[in-house]
C-alpha atoms as a PDB file:
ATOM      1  CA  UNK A   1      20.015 -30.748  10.936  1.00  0.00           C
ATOM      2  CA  UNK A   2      21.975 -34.025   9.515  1.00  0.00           C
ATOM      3  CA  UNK A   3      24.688 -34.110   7.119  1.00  0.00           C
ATOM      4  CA  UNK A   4      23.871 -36.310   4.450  1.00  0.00           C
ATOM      5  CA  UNK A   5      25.704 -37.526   1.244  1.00  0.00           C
ATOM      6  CA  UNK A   6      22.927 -37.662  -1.914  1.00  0.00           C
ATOM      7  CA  UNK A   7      23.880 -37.216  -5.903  1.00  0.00           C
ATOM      8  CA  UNK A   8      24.573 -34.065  -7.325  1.00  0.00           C
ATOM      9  CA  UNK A   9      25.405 -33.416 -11.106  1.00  0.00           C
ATOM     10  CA  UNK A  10      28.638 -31.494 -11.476  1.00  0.00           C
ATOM     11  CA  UNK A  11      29.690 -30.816 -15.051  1.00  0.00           C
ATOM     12  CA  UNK A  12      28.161 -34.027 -16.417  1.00  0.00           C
ATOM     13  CA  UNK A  13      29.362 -36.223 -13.565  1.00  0.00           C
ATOM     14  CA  UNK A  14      27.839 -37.487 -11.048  1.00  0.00           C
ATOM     15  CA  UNK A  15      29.739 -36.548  -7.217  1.00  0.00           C
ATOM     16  CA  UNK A  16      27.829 -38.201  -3.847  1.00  0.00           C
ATOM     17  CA  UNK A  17      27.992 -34.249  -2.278  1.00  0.00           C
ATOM     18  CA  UNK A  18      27.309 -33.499   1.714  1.00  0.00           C
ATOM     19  CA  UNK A  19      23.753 -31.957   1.894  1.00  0.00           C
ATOM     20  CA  UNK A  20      21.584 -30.454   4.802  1.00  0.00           C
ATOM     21  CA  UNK A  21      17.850 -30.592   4.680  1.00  0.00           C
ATOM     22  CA  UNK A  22      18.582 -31.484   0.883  1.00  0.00           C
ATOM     23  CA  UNK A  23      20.751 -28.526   0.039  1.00  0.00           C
ATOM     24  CA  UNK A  24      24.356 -28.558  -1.069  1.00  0.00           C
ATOM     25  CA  UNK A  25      26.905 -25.791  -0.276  1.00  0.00           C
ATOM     26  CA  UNK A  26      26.303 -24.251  -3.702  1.00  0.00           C
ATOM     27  CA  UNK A  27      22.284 -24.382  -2.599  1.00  0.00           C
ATOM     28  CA  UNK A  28      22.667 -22.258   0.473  1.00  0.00           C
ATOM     29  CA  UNK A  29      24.956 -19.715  -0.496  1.00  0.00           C
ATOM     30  CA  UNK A  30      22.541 -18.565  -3.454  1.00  0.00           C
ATOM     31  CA  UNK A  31      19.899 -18.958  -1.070  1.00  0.00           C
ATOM     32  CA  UNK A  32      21.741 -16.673   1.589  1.00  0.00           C
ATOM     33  CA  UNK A  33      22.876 -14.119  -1.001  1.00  0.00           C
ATOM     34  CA  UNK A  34      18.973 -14.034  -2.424  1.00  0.00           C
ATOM     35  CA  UNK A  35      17.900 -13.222   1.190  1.00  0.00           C
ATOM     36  CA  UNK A  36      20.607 -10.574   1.511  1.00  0.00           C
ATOM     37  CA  UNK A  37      19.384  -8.867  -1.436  1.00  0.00           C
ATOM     38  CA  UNK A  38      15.865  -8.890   0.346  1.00  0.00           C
ATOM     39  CA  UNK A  39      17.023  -7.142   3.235  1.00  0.00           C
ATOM     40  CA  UNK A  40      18.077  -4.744   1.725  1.00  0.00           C
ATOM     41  CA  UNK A  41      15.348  -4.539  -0.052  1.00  0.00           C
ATOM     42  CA  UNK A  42      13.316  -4.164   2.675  1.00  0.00           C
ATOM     43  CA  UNK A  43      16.020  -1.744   4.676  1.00  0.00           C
ATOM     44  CA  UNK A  44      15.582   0.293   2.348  1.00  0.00           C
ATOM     45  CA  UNK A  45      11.534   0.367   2.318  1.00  0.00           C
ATOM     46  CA  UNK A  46      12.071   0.866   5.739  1.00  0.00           C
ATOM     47  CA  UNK A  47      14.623   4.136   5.485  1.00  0.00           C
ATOM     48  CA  UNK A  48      12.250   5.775   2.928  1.00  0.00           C
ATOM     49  CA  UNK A  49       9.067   4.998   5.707  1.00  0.00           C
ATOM     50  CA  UNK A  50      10.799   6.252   8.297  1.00  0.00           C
ATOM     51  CA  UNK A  51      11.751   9.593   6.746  1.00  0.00           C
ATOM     52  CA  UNK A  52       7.754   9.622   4.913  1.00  0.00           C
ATOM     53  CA  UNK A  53       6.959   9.913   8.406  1.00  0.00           C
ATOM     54  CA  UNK A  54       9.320  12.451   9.781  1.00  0.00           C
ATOM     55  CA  UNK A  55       8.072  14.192   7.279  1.00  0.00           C
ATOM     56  CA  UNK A  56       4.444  14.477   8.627  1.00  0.00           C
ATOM     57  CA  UNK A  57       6.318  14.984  11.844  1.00  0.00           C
ATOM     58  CA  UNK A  58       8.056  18.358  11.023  1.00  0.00           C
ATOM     59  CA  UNK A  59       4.981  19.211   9.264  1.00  0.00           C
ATOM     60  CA  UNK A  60       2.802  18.825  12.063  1.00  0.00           C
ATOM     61  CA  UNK A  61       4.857  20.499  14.433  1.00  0.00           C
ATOM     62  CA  UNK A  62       5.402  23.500  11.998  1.00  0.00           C
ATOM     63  CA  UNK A  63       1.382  23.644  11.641  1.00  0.00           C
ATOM     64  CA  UNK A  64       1.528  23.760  15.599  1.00  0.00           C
ATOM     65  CA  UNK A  65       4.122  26.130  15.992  1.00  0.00           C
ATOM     66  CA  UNK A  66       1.998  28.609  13.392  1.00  0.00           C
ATOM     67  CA  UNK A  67      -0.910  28.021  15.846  1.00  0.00           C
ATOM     68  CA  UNK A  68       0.838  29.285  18.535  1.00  0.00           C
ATOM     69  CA  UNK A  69       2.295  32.213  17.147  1.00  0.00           C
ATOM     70  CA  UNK A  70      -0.660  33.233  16.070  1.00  0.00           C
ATOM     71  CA  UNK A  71      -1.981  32.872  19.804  1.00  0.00           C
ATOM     72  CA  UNK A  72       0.866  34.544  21.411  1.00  0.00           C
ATOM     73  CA  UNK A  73       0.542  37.620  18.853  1.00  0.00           C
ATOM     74  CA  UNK A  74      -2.675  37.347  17.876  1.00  0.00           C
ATOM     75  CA  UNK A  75      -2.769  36.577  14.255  1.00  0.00           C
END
């Protein structure tokens, strides 16, 4: 990654601005904050999944539970 000076735009004048890989300050913080937002996005997919499949978890082991109280006292 370089640090190079190219032309940005600022209120109708024209400032030589420090860039990396073409992006100014400005450029990566909306970038940053856009992927943030995504994240949590995505955490929070991830939260709902995880208890979706708890879920089936507690329902599975309540189905085998039944099973094997019916076993024991022969329901």
């Amino acid at each position: 990654m370089t640090v190079i000076h190219q032309p940005r735009t600022i209120n109708g004048i024209e400032y030589e601005t420090p860039t990396v890989d073409g992006m100014d300050r400005v450029q990566i913080n909306n970038r940053l904050h856009y992927i943030n937002v995504e994240i949590d996005k995505l955490r929070s997919t991830q939260t709902a999944l995880i208890e979706m499949r708890n879920q089936l978890d507690r329902h599975n082991e309540m189905l085998e539970m039944g099973d094997l109280f019916d076993e024991m006292f022969g329901g």
